[in-house]
C-alpha atoms as a PDB file:
ATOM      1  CA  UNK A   1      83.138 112.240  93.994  1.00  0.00           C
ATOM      2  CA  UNK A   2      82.414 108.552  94.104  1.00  0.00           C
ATOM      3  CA  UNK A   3      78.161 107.719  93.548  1.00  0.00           C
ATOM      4  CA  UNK A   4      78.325 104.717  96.378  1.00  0.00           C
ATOM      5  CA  UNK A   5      75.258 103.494  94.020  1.00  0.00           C
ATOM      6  CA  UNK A   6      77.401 102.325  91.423  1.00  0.00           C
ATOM      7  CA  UNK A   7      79.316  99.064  91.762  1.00  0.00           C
ATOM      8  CA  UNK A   8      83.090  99.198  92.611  1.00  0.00           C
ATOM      9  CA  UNK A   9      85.923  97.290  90.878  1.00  0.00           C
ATOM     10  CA  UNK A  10      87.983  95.071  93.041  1.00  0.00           C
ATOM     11  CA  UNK A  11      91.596  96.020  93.126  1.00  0.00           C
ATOM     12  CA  UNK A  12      94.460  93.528  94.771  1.00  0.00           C
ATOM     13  CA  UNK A  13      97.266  95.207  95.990  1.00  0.00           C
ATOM     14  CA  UNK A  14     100.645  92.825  97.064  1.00  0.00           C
ATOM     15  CA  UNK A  15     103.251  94.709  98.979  1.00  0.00           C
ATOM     16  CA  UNK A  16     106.258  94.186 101.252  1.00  0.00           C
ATOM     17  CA  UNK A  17     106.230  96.544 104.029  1.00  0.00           C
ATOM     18  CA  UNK A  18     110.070  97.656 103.849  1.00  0.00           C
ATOM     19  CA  UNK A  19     109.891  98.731 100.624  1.00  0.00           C
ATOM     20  CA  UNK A  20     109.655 102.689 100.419  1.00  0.00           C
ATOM     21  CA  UNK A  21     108.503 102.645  96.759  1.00  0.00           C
ATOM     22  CA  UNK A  22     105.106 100.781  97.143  1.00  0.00           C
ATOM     23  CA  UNK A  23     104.468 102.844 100.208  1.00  0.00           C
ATOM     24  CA  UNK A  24     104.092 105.319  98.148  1.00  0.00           C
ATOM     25  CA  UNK A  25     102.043 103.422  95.420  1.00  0.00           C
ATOM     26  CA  UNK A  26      99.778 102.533  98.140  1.00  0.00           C
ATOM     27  CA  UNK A  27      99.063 106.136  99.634  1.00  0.00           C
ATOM     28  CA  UNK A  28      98.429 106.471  95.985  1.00  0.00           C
ATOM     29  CA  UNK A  29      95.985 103.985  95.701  1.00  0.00           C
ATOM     30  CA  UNK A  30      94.573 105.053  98.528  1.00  0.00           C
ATOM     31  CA  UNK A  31      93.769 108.289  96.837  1.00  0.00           C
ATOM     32  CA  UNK A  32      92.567 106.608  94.064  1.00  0.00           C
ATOM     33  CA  UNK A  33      90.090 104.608  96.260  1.00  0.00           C
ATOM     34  CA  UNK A  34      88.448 108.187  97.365  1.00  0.00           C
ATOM     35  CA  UNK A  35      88.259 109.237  93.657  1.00  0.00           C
ATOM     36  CA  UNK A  36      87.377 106.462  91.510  1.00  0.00           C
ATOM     37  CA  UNK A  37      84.528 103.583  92.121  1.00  0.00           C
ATOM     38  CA  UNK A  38      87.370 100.870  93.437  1.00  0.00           C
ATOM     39  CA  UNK A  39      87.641  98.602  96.472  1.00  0.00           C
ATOM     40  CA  UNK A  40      90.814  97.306  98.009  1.00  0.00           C
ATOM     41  CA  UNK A  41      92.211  94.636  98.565  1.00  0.00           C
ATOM     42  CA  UNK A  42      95.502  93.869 100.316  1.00  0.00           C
ATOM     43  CA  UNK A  43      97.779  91.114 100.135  1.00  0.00           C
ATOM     44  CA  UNK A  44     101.322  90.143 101.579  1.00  0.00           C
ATOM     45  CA  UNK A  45     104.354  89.566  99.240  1.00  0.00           C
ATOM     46  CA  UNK A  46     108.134  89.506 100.130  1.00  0.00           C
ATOM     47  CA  UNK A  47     111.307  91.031  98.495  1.00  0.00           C
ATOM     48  CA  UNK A  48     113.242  88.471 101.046  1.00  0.00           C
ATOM     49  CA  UNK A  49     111.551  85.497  98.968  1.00  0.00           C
ATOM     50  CA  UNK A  50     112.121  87.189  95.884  1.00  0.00           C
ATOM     51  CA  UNK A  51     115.449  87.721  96.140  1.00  0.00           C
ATOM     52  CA  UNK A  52     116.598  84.908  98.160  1.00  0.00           C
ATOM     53  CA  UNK A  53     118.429  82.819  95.987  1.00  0.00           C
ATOM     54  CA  UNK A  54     120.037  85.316  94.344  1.00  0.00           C
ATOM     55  CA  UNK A  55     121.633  87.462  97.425  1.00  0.00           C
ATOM     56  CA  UNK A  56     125.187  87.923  96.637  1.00  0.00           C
ATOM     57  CA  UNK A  57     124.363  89.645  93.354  1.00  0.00           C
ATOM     58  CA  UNK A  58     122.787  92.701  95.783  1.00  0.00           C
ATOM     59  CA  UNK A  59     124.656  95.512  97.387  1.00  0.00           C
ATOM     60  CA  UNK A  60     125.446  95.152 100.860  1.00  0.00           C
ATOM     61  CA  UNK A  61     122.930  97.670 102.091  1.00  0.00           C
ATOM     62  CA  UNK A  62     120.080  95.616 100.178  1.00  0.00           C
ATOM     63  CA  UNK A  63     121.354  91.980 101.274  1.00  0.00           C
ATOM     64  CA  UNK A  64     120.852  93.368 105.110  1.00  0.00           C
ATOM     65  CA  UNK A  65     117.473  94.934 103.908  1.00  0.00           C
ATOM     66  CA  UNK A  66     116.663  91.621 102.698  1.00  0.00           C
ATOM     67  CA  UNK A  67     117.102  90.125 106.345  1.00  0.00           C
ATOM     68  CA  UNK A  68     115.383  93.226 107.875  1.00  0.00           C
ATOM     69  CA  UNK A  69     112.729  92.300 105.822  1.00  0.00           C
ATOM     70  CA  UNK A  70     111.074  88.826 107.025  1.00  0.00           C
ATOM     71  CA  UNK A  71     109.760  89.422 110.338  1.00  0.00           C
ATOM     72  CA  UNK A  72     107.679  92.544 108.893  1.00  0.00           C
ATOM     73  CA  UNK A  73     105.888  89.806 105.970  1.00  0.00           C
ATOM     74  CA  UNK A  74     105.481  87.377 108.927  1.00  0.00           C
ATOM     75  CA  UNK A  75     103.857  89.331 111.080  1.00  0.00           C
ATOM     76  CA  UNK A  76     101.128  90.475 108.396  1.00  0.00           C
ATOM     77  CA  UNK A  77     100.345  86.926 107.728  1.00  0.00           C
ATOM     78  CA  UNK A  78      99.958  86.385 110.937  1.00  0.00           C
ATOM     79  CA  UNK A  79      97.623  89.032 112.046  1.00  0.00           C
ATOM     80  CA  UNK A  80      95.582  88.196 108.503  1.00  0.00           C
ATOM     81  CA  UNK A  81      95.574  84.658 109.949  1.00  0.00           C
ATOM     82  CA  UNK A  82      94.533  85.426 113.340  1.00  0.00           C
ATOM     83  CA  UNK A  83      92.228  88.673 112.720  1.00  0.00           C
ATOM     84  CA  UNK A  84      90.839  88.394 109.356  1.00  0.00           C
ATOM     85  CA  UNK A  85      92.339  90.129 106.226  1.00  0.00           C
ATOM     86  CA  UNK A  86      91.346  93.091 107.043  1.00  0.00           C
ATOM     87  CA  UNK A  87      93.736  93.838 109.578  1.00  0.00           C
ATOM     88  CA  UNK A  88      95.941  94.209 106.247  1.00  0.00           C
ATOM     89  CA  UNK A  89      95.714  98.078 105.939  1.00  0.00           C
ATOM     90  CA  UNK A  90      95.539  99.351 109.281  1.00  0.00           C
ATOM     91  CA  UNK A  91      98.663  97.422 109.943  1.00  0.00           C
ATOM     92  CA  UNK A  92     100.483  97.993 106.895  1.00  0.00           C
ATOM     93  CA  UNK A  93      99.335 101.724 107.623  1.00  0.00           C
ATOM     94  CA  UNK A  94     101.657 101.806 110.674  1.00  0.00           C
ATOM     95  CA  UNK A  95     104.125  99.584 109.701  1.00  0.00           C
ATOM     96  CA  UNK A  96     104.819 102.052 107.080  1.00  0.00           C
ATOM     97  CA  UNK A  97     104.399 105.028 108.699  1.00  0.00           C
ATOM     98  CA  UNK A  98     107.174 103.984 111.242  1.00  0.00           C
ATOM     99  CA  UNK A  99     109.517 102.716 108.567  1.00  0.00           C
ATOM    100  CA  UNK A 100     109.122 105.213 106.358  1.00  0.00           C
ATOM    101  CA  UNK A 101     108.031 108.487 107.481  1.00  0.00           C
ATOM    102  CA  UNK A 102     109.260 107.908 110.687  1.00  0.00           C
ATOM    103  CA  UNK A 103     112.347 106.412 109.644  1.00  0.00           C
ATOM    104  CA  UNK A 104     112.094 103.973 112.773  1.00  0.00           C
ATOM    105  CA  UNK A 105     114.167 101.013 112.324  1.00  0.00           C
ATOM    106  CA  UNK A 106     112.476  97.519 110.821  1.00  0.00           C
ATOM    107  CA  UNK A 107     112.930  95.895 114.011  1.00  0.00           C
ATOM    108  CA  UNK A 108     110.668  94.195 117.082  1.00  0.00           C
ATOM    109  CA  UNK A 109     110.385  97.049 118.711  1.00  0.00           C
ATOM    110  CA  UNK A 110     109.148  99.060 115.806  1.00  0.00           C
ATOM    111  CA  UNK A 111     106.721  95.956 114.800  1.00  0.00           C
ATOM    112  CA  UNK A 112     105.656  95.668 117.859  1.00  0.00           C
ATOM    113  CA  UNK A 113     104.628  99.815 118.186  1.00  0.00           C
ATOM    114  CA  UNK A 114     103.159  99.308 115.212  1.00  0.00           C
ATOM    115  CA  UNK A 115     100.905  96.409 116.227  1.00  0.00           C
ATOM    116  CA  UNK A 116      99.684  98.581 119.312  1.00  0.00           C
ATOM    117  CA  UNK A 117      99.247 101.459 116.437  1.00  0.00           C
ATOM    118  CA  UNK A 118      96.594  99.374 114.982  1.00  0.00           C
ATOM    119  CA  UNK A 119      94.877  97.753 117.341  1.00  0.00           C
ATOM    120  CA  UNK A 120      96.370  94.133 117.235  1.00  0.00           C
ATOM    121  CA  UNK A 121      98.060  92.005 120.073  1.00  0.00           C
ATOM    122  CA  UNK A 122     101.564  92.848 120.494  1.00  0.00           C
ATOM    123  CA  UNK A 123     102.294  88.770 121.006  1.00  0.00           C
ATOM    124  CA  UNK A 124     102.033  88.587 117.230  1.00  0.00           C
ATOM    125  CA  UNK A 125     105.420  90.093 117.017  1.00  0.00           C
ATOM    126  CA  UNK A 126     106.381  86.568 117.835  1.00  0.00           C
ATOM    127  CA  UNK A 127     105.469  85.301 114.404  1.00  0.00           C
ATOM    128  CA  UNK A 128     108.269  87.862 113.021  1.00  0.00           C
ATOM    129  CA  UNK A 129     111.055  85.441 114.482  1.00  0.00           C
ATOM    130  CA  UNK A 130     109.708  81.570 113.200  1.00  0.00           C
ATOM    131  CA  UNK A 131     108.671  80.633 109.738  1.00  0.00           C
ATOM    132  CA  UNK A 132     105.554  79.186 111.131  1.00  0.00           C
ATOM    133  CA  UNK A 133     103.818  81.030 108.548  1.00  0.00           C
ATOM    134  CA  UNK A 134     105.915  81.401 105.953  1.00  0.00           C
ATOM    135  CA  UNK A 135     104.369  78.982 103.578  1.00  0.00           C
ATOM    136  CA  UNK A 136     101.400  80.804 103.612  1.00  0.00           C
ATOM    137  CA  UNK A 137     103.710  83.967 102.681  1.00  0.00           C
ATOM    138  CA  UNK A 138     105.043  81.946  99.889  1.00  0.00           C
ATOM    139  CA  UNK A 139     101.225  81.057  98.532  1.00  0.00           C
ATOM    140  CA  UNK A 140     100.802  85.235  98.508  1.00  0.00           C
ATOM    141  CA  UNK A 141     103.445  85.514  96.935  1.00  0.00           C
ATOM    142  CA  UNK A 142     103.420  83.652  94.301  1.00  0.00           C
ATOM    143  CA  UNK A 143     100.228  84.696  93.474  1.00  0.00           C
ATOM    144  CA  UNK A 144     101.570  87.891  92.612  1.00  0.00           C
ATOM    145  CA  UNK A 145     104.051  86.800  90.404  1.00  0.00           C
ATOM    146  CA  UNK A 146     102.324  83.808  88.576  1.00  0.00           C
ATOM    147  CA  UNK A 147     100.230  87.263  87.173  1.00  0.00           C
ATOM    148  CA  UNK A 148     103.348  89.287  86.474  1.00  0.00           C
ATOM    149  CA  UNK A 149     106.426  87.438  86.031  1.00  0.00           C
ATOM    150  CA  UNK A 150     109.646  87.127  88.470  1.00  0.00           C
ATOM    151  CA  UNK A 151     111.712  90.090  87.053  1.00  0.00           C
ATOM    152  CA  UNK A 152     109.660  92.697  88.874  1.00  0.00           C
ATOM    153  CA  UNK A 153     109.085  93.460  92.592  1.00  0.00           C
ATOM    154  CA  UNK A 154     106.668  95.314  94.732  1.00  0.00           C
ATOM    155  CA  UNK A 155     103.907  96.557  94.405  1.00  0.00           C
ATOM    156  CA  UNK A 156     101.894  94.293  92.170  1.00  0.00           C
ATOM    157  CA  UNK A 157      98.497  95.559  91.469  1.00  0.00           C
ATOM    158  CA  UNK A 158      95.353  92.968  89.462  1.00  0.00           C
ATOM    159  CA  UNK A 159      92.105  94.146  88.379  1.00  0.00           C
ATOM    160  CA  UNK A 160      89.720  92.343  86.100  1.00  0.00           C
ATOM    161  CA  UNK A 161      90.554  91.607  82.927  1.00  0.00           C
ATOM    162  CA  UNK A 162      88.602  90.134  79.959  1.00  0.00           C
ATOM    163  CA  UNK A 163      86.625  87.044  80.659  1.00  0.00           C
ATOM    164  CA  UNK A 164      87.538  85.699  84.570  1.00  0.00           C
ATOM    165  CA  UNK A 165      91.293  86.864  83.951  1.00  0.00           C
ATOM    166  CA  UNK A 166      92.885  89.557  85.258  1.00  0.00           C
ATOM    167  CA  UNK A 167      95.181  92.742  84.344  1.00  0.00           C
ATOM    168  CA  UNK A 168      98.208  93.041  86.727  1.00  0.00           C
ATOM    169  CA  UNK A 169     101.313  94.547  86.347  1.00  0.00           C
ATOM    170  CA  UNK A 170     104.361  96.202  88.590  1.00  0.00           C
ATOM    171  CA  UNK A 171     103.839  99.576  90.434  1.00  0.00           C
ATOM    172  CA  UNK A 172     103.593 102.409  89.029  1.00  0.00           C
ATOM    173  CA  UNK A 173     106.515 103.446  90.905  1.00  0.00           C
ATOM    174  CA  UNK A 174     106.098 107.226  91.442  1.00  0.00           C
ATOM    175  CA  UNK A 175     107.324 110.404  93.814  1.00  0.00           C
ATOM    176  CA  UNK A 176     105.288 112.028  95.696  1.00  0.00           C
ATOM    177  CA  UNK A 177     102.358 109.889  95.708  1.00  0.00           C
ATOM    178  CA  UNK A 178     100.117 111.924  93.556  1.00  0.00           C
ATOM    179  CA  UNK A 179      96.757 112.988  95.378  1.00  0.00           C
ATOM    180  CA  UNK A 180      93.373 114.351  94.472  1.00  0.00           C
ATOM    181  CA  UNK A 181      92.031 114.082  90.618  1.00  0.00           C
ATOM    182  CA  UNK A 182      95.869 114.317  89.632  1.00  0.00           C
ATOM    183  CA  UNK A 183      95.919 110.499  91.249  1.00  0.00           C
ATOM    184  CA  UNK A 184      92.840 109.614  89.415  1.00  0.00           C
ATOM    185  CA  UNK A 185      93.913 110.809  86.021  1.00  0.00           C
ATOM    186  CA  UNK A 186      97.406 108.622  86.731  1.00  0.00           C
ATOM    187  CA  UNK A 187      95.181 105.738  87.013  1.00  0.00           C
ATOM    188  CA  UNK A 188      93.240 105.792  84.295  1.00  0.00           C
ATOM    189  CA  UNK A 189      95.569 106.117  82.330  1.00  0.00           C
ATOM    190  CA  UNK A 190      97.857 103.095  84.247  1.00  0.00           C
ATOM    191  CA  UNK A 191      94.681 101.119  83.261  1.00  0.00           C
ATOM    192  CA  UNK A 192      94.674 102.099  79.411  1.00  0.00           C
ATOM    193  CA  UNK A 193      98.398 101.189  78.992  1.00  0.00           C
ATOM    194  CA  UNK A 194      97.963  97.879  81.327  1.00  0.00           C
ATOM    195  CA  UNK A 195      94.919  96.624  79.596  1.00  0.00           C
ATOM    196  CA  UNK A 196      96.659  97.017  76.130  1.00  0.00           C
ATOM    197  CA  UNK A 197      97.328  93.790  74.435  1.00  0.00           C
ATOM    198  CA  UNK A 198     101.063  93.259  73.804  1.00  0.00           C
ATOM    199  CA  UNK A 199     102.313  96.461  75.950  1.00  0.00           C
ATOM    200  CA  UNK A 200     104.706  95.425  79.071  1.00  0.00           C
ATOM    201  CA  UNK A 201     107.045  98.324  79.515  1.00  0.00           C
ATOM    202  CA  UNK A 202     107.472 102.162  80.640  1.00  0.00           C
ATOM    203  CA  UNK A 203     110.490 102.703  82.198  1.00  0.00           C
ATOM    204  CA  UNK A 204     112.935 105.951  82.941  1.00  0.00           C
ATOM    205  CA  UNK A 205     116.142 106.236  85.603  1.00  0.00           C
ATOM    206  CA  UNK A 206     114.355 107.615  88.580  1.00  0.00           C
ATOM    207  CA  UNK A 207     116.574 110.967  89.155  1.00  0.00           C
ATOM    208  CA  UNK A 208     115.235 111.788  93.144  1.00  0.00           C
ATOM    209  CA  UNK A 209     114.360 109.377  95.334  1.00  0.00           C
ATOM    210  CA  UNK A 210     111.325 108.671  97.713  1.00  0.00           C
ATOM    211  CA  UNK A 211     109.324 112.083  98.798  1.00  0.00           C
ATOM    212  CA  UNK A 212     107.608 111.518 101.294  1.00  0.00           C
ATOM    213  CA  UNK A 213     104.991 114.414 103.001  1.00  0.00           C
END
């Protein structure tokens, strides 16, 4: 158990809602946050901007992902904008479980539920449908990847490093989110290999795909 006495290290989490993968990193993390003296902090990127100039090199089914995927970013900006950053989890929290547990399709109506899920005006569904925001989007994002590189995607995850740098790196990517001291052990040790000078890469063909319970 965590001793509230002793001072937390600040994580930054960047996701893109649509992405089943780093909806499971994050319930992860969010184990991690009950087990280990960390605080959270979310942030907004986009597989849409990532992969937008390079479209026609995806599969069908990910180029109309890709489109599915812009209101959902827009939307969190917004409501950070509007409510404070806060507003981050809770809506990412039902935005994700209506995508992905739910299997509810990424569209107004589901953004919209999950607005009302978390407390938030359903009117900021209108962000979802005008790149008002969307330079702000762009800012988060590239945050994220001026710390890791382009050739990754979400999650991104940055904790302190040596000096006033930082650690960050891509996922883990991992099925079922591991919970409990099982979740704690995965992050230590994601922090040892991370925090090693030199080391970039673990990498295996995933052989199931997304578990979710």
């Amino acid at each position: 158990m965590n001793d509230d006495s002793l001072p937390r290290t600040p994580v930054d989490f960047w996701f893109d809602p649509v992405c089943p993968w780093t909806w499971l990193t994050s319930r992860w993390l969010l184990e991690v946050r009950e087990a280990r003296h960390v605080t959270v902090d979310w942030h907004v990127m986009s597989l849409a901007v990532l992969n937008e100039g390079r479209l026609d090199e995806l599969p069908e089914h990910q180029r109309v992902l890709m489109g599915q995927a812009w209101a959902p970013v827009r939307v969190l900006i917004a409501a950070a904008r509007a409510h404070g950053p806060a507003v981050l989890e809770p809506l990412y929290t039902a935005l994700g479980t209506r995508f992905h547990l739910r299997e509810e399709p990424r569209t107004r109506p589901t953004v919209e539920a999950a607005l009302r899920d978390a407390g938030l005006p359903v009117s900021l569904a209108d962000a979802g449908d005008t790149d008002a925001h969307d330079l702000e989007l762009r800012a988060s994002h590239r945050e994220a990847i001026d710390l890791v590189g382009s050739d990754v995607g979400s999650p991104v995850i940055a904790v302190p490093g040596p000096g006033t740098g930082k650690v960050a790196f891509f996922g883990p990517v991992v099925t079922p989110a591991p919970r409990g001291e099982e979740a704690a052990r995965l992050w230590d040790a994601t922090l040892t290999v991370a925090s090693t000078p030199g080391f970039y890469e673990i990498k295996r063909t995933r052989t199931v795909g997304p578990l979710f319970d």
